[in-house]
Structure formats: C-alpha cells, structure tokens
C-alpha atoms as a PDB file:
ATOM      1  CA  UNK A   1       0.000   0.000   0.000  1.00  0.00           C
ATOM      2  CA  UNK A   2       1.497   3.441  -0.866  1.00  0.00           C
ATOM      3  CA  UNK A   3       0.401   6.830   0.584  1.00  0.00           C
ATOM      4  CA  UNK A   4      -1.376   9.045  -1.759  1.00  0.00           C
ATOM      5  CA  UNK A   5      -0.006  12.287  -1.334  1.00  0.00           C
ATOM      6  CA  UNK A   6       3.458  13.383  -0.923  1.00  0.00           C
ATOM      7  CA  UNK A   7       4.712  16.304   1.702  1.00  0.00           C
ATOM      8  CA  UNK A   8       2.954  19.121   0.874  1.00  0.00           C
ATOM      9  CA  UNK A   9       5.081  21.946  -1.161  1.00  0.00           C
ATOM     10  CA  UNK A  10       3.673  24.663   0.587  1.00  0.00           C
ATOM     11  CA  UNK A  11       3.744  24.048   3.747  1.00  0.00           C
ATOM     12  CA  UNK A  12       6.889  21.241   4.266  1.00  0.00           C
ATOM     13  CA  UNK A  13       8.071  23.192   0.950  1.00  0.00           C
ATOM     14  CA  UNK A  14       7.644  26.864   2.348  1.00  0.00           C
ATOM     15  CA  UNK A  15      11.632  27.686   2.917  1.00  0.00           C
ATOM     16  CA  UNK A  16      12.923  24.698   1.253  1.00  0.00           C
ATOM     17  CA  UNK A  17      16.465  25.291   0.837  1.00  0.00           C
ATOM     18  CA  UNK A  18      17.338  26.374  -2.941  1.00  0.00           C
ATOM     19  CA  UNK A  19      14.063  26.830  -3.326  1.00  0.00           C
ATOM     20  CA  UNK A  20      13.996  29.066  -6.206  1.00  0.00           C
ATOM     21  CA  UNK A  21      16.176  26.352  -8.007  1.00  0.00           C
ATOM     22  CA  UNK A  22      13.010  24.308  -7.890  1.00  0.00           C
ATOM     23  CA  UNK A  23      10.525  23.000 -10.589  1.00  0.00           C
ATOM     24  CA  UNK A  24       8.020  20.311 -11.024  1.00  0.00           C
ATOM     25  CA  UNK A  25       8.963  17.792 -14.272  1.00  0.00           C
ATOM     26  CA  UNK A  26       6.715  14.576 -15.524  1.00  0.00           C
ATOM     27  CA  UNK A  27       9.044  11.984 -16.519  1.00  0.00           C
ATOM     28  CA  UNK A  28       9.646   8.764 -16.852  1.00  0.00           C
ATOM     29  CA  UNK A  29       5.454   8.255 -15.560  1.00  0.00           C
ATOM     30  CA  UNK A  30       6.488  10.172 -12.860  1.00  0.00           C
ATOM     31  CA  UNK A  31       5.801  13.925 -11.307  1.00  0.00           C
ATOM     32  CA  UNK A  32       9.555  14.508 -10.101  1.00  0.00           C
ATOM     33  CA  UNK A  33      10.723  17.542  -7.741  1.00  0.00           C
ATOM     34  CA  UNK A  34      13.925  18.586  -8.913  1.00  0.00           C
ATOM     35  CA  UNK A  35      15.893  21.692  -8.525  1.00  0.00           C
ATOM     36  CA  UNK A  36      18.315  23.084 -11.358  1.00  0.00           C
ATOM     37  CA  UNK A  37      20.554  26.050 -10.833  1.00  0.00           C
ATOM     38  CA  UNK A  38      24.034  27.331 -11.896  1.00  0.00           C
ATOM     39  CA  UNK A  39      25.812  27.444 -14.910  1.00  0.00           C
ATOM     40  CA  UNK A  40      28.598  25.570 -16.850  1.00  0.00           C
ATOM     41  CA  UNK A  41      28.996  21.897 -17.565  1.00  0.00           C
ATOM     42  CA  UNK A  42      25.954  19.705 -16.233  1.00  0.00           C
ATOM     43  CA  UNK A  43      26.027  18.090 -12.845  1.00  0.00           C
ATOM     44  CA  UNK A  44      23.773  15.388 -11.432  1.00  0.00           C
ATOM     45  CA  UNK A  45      23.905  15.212  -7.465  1.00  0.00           C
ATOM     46  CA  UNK A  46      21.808  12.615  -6.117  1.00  0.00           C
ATOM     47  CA  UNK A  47      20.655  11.992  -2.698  1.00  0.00           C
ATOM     48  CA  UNK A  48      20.733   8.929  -0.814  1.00  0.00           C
ATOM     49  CA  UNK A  49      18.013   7.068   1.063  1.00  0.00           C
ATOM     50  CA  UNK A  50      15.741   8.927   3.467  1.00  0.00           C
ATOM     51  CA  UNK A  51      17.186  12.100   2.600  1.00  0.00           C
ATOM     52  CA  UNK A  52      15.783  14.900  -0.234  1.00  0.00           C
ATOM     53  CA  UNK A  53      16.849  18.018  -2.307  1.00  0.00           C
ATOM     54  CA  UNK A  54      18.064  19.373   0.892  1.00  0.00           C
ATOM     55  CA  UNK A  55      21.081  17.485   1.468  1.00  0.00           C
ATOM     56  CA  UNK A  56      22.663  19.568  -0.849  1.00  0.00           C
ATOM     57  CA  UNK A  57      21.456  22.657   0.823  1.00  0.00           C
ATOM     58  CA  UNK A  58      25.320  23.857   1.450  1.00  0.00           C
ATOM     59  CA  UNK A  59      26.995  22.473  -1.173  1.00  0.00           C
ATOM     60  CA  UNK A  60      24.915  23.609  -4.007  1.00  0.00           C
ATOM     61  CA  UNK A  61      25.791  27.310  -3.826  1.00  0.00           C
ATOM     62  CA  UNK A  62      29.224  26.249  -4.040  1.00  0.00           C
ATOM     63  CA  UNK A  63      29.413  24.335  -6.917  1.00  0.00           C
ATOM     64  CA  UNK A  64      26.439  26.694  -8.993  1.00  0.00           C
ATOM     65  CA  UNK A  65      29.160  29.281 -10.224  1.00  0.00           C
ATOM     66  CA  UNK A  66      30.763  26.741 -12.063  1.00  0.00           C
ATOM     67  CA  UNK A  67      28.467  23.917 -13.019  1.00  0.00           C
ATOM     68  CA  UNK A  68      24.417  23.680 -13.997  1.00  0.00           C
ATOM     69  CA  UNK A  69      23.488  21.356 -11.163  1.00  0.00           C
ATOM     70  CA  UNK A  70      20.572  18.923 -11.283  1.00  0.00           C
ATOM     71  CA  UNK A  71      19.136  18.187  -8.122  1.00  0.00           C
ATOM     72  CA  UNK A  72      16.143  15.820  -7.810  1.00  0.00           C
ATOM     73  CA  UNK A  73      14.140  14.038  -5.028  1.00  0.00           C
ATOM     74  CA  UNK A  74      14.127  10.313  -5.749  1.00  0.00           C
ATOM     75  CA  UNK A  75      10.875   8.663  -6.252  1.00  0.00           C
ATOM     76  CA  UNK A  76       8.877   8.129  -3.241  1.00  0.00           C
ATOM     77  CA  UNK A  77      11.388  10.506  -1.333  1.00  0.00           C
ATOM     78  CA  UNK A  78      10.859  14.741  -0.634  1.00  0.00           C
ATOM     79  CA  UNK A  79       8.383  15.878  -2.873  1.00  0.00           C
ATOM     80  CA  UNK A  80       8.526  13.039  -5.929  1.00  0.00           C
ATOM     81  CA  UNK A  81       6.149  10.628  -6.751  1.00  0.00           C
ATOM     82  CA  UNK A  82       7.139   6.982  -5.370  1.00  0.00           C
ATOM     83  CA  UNK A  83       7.487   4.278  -8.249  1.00  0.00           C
ATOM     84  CA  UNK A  84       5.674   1.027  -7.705  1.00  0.00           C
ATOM     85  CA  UNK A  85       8.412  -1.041  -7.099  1.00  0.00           C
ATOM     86  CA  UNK A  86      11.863   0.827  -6.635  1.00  0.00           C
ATOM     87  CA  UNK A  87      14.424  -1.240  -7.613  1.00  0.00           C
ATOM     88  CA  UNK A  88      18.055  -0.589  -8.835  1.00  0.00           C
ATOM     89  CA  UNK A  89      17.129  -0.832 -12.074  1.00  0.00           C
ATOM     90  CA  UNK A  90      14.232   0.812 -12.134  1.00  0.00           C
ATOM     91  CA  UNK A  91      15.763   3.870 -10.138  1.00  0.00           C
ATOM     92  CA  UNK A  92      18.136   4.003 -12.863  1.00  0.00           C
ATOM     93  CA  UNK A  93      15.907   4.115 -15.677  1.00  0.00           C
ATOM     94  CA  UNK A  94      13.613   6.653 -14.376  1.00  0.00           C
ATOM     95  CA  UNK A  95      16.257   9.165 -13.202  1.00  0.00           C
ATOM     96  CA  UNK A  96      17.759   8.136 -17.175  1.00  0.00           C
ATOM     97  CA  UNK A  97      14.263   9.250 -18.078  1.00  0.00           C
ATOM     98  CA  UNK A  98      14.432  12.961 -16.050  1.00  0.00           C
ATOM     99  CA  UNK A  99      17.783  13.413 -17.371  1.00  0.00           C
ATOM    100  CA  UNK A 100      16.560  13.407 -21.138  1.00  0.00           C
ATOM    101  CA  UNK A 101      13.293  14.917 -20.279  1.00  0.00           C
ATOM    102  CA  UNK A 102      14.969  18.076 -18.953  1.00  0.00           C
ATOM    103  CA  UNK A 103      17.990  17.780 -21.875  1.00  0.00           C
ATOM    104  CA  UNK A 104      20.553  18.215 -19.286  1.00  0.00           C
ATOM    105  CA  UNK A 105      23.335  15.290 -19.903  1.00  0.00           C
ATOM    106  CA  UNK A 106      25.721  15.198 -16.888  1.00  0.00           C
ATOM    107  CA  UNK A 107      29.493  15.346 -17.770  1.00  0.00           C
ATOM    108  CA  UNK A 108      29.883  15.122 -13.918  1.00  0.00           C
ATOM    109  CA  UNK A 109      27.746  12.958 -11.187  1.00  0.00           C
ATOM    110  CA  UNK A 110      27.911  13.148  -7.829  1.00  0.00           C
ATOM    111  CA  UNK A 111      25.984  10.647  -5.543  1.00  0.00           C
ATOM    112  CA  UNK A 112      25.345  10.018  -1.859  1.00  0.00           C
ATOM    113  CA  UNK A 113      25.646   6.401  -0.536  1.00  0.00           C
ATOM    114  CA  UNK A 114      22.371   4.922  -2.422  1.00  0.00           C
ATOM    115  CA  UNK A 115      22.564   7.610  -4.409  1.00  0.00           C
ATOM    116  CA  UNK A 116      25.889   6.474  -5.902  1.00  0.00           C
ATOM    117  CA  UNK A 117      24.721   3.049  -6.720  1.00  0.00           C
ATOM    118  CA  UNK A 118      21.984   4.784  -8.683  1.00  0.00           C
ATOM    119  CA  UNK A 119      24.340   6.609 -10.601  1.00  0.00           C
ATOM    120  CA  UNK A 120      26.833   3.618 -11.451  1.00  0.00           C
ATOM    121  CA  UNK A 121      23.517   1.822 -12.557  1.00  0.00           C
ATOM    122  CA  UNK A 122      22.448   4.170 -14.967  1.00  0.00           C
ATOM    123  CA  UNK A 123      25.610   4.876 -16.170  1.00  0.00           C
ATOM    124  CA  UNK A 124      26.103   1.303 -16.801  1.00  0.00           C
ATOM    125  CA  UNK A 125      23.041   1.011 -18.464  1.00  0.00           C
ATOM    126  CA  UNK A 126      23.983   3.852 -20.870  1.00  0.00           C
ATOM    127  CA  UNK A 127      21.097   5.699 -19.900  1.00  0.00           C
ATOM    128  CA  UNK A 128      23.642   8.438 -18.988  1.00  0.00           C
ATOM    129  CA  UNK A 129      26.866   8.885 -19.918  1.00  0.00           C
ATOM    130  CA  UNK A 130      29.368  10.497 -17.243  1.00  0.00           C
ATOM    131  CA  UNK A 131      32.920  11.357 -17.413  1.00  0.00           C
ATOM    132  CA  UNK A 132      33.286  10.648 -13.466  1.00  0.00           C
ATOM    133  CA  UNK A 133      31.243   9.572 -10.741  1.00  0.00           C
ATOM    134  CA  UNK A 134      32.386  10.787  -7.211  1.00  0.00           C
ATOM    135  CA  UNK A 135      30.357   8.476  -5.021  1.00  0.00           C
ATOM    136  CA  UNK A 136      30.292   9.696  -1.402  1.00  0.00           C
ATOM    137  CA  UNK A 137      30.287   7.071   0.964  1.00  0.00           C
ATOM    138  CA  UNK A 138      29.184   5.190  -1.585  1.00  0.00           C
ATOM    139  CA  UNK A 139      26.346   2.065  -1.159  1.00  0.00           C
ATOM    140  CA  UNK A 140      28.023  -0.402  -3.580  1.00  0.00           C
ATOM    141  CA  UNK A 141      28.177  -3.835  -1.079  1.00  0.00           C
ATOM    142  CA  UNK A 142      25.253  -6.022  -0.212  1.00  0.00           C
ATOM    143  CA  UNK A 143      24.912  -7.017   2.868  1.00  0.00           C
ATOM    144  CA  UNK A 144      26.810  -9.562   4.682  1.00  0.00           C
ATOM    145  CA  UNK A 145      25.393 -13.178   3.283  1.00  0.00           C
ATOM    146  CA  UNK A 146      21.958 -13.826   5.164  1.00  0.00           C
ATOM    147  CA  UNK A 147      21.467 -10.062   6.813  1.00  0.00           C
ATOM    148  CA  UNK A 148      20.654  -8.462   3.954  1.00  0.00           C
ATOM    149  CA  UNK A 149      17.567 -11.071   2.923  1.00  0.00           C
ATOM    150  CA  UNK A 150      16.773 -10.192   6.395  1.00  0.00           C
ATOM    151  CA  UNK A 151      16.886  -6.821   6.225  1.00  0.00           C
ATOM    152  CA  UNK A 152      15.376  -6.741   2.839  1.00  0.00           C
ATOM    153  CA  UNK A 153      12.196  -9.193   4.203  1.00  0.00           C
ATOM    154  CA  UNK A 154      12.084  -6.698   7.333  1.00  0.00           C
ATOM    155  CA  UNK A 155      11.323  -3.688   5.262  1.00  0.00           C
ATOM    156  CA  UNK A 156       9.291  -5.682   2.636  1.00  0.00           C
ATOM    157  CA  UNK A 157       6.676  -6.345   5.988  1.00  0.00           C
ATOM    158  CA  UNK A 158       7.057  -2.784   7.124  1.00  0.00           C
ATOM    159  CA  UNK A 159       6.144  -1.406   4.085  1.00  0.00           C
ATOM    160  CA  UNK A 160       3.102  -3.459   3.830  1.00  0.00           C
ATOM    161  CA  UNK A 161       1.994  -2.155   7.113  1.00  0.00           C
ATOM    162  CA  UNK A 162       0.401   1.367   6.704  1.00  0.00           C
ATOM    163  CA  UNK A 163       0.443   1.871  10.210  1.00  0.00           C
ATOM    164  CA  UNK A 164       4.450   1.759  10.696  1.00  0.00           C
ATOM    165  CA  UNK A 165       5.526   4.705   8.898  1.00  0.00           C
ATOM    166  CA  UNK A 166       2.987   6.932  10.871  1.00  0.00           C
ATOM    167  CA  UNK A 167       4.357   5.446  13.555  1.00  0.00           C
ATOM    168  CA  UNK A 168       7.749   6.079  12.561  1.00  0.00           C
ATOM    169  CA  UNK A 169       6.731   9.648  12.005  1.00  0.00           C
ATOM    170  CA  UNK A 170       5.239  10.406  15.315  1.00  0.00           C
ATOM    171  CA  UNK A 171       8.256   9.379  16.814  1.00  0.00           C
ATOM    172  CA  UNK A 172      10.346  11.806  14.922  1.00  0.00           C
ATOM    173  CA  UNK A 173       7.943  14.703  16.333  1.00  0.00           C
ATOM    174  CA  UNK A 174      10.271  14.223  18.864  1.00  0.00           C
ATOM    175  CA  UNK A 175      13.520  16.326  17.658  1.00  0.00           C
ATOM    176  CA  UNK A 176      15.891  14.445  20.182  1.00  0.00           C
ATOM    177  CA  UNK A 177      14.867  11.037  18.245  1.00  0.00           C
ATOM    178  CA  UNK A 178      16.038  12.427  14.669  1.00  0.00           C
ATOM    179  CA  UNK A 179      19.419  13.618  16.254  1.00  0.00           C
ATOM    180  CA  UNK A 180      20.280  11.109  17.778  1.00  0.00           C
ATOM    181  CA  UNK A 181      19.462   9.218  13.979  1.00  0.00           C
ATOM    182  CA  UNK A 182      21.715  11.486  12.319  1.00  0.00           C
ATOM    183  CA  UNK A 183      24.463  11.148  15.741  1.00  0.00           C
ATOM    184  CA  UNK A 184      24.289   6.842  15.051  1.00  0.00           C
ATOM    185  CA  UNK A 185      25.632   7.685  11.114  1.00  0.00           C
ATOM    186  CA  UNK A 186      28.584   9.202  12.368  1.00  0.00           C
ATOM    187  CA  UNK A 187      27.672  13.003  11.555  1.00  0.00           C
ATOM    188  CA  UNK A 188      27.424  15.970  13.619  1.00  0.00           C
ATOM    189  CA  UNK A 189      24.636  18.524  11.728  1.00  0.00           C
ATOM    190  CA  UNK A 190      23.614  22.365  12.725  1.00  0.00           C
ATOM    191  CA  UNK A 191      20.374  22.752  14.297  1.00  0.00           C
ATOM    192  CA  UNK A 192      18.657  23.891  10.773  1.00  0.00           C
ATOM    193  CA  UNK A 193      20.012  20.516   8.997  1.00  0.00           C
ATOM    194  CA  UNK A 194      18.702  18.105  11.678  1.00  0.00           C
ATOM    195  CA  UNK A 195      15.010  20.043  11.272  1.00  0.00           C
ATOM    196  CA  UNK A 196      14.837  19.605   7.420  1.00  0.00           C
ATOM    197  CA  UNK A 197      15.352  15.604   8.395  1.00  0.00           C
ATOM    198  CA  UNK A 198      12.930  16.282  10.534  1.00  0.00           C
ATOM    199  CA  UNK A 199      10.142  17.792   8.960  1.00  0.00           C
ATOM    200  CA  UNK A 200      10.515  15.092   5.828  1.00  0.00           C
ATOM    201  CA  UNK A 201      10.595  12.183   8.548  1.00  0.00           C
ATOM    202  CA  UNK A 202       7.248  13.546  10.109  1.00  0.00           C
ATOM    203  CA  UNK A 203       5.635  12.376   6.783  1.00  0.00           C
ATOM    204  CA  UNK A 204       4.745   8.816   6.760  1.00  0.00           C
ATOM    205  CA  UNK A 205       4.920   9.154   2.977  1.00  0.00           C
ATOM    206  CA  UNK A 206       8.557  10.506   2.809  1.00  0.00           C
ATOM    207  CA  UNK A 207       9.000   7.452   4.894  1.00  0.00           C
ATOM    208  CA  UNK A 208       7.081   4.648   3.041  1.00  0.00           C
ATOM    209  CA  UNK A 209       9.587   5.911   0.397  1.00  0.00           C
ATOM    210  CA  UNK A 210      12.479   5.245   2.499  1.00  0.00           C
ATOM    211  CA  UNK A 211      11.189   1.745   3.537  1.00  0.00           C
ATOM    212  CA  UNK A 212       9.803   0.510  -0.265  1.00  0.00           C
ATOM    213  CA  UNK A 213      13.253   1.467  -1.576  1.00  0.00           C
ATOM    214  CA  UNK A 214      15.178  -0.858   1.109  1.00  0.00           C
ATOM    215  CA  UNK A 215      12.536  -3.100   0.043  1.00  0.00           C
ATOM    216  CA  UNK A 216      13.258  -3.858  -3.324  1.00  0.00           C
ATOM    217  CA  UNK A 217      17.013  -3.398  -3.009  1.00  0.00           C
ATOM    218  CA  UNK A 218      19.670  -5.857  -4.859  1.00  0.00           C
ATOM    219  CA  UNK A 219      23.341  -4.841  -4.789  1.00  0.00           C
ATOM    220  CA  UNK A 220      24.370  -8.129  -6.345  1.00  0.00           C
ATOM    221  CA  UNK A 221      24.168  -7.682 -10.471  1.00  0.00           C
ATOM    222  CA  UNK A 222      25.397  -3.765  -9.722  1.00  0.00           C
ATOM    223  CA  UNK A 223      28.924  -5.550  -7.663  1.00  0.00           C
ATOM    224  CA  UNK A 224      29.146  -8.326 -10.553  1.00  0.00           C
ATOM    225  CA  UNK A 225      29.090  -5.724 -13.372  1.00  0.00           C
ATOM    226  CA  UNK A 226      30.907  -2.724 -11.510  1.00  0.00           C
ATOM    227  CA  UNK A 227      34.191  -3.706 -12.839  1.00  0.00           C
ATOM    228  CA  UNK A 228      33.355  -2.499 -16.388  1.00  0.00           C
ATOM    229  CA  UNK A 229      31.884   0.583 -15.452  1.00  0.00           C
ATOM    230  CA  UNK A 230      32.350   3.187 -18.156  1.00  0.00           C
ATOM    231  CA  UNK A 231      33.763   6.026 -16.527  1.00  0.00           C
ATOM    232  CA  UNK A 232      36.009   7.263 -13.899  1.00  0.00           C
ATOM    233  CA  UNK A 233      34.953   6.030 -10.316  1.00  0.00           C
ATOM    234  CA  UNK A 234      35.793   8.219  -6.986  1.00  0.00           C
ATOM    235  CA  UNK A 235      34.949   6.774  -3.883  1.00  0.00           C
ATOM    236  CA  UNK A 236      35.269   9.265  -1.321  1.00  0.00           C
ATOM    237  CA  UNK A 237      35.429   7.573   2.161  1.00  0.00           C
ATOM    238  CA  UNK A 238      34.550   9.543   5.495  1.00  0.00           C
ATOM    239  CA  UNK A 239      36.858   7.931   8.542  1.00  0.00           C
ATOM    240  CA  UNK A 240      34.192   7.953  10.821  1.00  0.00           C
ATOM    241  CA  UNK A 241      30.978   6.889   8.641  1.00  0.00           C
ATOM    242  CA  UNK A 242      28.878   4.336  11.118  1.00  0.00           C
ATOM    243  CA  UNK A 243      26.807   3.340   8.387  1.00  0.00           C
ATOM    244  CA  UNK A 244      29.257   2.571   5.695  1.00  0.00           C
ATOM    245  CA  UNK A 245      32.533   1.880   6.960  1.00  0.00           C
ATOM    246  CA  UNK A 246      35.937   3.389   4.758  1.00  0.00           C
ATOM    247  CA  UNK A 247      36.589  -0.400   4.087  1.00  0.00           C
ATOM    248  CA  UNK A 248      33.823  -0.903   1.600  1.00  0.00           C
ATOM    249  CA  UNK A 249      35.540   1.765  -0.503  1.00  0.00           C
ATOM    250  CA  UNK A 250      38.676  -0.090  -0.466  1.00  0.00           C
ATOM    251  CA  UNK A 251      37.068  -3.333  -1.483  1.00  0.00           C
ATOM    252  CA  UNK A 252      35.184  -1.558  -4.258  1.00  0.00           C
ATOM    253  CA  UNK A 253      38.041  -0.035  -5.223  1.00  0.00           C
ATOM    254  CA  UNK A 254      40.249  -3.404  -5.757  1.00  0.00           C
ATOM    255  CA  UNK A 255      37.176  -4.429  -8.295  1.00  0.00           C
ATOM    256  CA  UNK A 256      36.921  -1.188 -10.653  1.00  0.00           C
ATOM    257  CA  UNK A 257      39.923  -0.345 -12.776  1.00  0.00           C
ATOM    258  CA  UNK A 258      40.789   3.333 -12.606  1.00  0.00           C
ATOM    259  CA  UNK A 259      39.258   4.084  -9.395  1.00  0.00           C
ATOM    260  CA  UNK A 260      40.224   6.205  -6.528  1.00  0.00           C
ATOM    261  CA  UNK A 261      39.696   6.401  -2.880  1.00  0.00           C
ATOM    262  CA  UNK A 262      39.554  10.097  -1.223  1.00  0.00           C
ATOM    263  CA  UNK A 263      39.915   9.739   2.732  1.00  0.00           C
ATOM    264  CA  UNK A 264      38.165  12.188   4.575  1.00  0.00           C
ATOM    265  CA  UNK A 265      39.401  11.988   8.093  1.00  0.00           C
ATOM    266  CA  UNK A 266      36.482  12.542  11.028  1.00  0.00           C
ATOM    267  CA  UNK A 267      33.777  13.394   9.116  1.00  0.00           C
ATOM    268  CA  UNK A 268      30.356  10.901   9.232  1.00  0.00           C
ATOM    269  CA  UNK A 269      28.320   9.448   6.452  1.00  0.00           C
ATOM    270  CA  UNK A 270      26.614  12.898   6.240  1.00  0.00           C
ATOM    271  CA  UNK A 271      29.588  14.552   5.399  1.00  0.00           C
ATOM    272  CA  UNK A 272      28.808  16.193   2.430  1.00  0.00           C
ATOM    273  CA  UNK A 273      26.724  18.312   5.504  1.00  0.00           C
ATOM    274  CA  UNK A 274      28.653  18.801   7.844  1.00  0.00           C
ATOM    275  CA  UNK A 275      31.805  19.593   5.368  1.00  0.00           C
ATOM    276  CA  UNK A 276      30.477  21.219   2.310  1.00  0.00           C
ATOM    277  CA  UNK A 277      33.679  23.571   1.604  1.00  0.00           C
ATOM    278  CA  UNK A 278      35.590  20.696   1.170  1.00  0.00           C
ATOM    279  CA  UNK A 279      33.574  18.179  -0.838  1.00  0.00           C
ATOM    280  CA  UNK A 280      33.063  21.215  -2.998  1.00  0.00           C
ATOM    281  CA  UNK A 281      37.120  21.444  -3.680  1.00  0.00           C
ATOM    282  CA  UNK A 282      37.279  17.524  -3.856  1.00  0.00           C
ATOM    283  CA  UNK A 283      34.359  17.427  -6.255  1.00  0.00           C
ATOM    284  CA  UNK A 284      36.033  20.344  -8.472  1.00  0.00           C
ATOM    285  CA  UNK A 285      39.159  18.380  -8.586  1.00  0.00           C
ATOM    286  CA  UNK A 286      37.739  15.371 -10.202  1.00  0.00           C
ATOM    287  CA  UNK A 287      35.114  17.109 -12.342  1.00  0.00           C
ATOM    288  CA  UNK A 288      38.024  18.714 -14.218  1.00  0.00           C
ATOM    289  CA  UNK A 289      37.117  22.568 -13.379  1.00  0.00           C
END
C-alpha cells in the first residue's frame, strides 16, 4: 500500500532550501521535484536514502558558479512521486528518463551512498553517460550473506503495514529522536540541517519511500558488473561513517579499474553536511574545473 499524497510543497516546501532552483517535471510516468541552478557543464547530485533536495542545501551554492546542477528528489522521497516497485534498475531508468526529459546530460555525477549506486547503474546502463562519478560514501556492497535477505524481508513487511511509517513519524515529532538518527551515522549537523530531516521524517509518505526502496534493493548484479563501469569512479570515504565503513571503498576499489579512494578523516556518512567547503574542492578536482 502506498500513501497518496506526498509532503505538501507549501507548507513542508515553504523555505525549502534552494528553493527558487526548484521545478516540477513529468518523466519517466512520474511527477519529479527537482531543482536546477548554476551554470557551466551539467552536474547530477543525487541523494541517498531517506534524505531529499536538501542534502545539498550547502553544497549547491558552491558548486552553482561553475556547473548547472541537477538536483532531484528520488521517487517516493521529498516531494517526488514513489514508483511502484523501486528497484536498482528501475531507479536508474527513471532518473535516465528525467535526465533526457529536462535535456541536461551530466558530464559530472555526484551521488550520496544509495545515491551512488543509482548513478553507477544508470551509467552502466547507458542511460547516462558520465565522465566521473564521485560516489560519497558510496552504497556499492550487499549485505553480509543472510542479513541483507533479512533486512530486505524486514522492510518488505514494514512497508506493507500502513500503520508503521505513521508510527515512525510520530516518533520523529520528537527532535531528540532524529538527532540522535543522524548522531548513530557518524555526523554531527547544525540545528537547521537536523530540522529539514525532521520535517521530511514527520511524513509517513517521505517514509514509506524510504522503507519501499530498502525493500526492493539488490546490490548483487550492480557488484558483478561494476568492474566495467564506463567512466572514472571516486569513492570518497569519510573515517568515521557508522553506516558505511571506509573499508567498503577499499574493497570496491580493488574491483573497478581506474578508481580512486579520497579519505576524509572525522567526518560521518553525512559529510557532504557537515563539510560542504571541502567536498566542494574535492568534487572540483575530479570534475576537471
């Protein structure tokens, strides 16, 4: 079962950050938020599970002098439509889909944990076609053998349930409950980042979104075929990431050809957030400007 409206754009919407960057695009059978600003060569930042446009509240106006950035909500996440069944694949195709819609073909990507999987899927696919993608703390591994057909059966019941995700978002009414979410990834955020998380999380349809995606998640075929990846890789790896460890980027990095790991010493899986200065000069680095 899948909620029928998505957080409302003017009122969960009202001071969304960027928010003049913002537009509403049909694509791919979907009604997409997405939020394009800047100028220069095309850049595709994508978010990574639970999160939204937001994310990339700091970083954005960095990187907009020099780049037209692309910045959507993932189905079933922010303000996007959900798809029916989220899977890799499908992700892929769909975002694929936005990216012709709006005629904006990346040269650059830039993706957040799931995000980055997303990205390495489509560009596999050939439904874009990247020069580099810098994945930041980047979701590439399945599960350890037998957890993650747990895991994946655990959120296949939740999200069956309509009464856990309002559940779910009562509890985050509670501010001290979302911190201490963000605190268990490794990150530190400012008072106005840990409210945005907030006020999506206190929608039980931002978080059916969450919870379908985990759902219908397979890493498998993406690991198998990751080694012929057609473009650069860059795994950037925070030291103190709790929900991806730095060794995953080591491991993925011994399987692609051409990749590189960036270390990025006390900073969580949020670090994009809490560090935006310096992603921005990383990300500049590798995108060539």
């Amino acid at each position: 079962m899948l909620f029928s409206t998505r957080p409302d754009w003017a009122r969960e919407g009202r001071d969304w950050p960027n928010r003049e960057a913002s537009r509403f695009v049909a694509a791919g059978g979907l009604r997409w938020h997405v939020q394009v600003m800047g100028q220069g060569p095309v850049m595709l930042l994508v978010h990574g599970t639970g999160a939204a446009t937001h994310s990339w509240r700091d970083l954005a106006p960095l990187l907009a002098p020099r780049y037209t950035l692309v910045m959507p909500d993932l189905p079933g996440h922010g303000f996007s439509e959900p798809l029916p069944r989220p899977t890799l694949p499908q992700m892929a195709r769909v975002l694929a889909a936005l990216v012709k819609v709006l005629d904006l073909p990346p040269a650059v990507t830039v993706g957040h944990s799931a995000g980055a999987a997303i990205l390495a899927q489509a560009a596999l696919d050939g439904g874009i076609k990247p020069e580099v993608v810098v994945a930041l703390n980047g979701a590439f591994l399945p599960f350890r053998e037998g957890q993650g057909e747990f895991l994946s059966g655990l959120a296949k019941l939740l999200v069956m349930n309509p009464v856990v995700p309002r559940i779910f978002s009562l509890t985050a009414s509670d501010p001290r409950s979302v911190e201490k979410l963000v605190r268990d990834t490794g990150s530190r955020l400012d008072k106005p980042g840990l409210e945005l998380y907030r006020r999506l999380l206190r929608q039980p349809a931002h978080v059916q979104g969450a919870l379908a995606m985990m759902a219908n998640w397979d890493l498998h075929p993406l690991l198998r075929d990751l080694p012929r990846l057609p473009c650069r890789l860059v795994l950037v790896a925070a030291g103190a990431d709790k929900a991806i460890p730095p060794s995953q980027a080591q491991r993925v990095h011994g399987l692609v050809p051409g990749s590189v790991v960036e270390p990025l010493p006390g900073l969580g899986h949020l670090a994009h957030e809490e560090a935006p200065h310096l992603v921005a000069g990383l990300v500049e680095r590798y995108a060539g400007v």
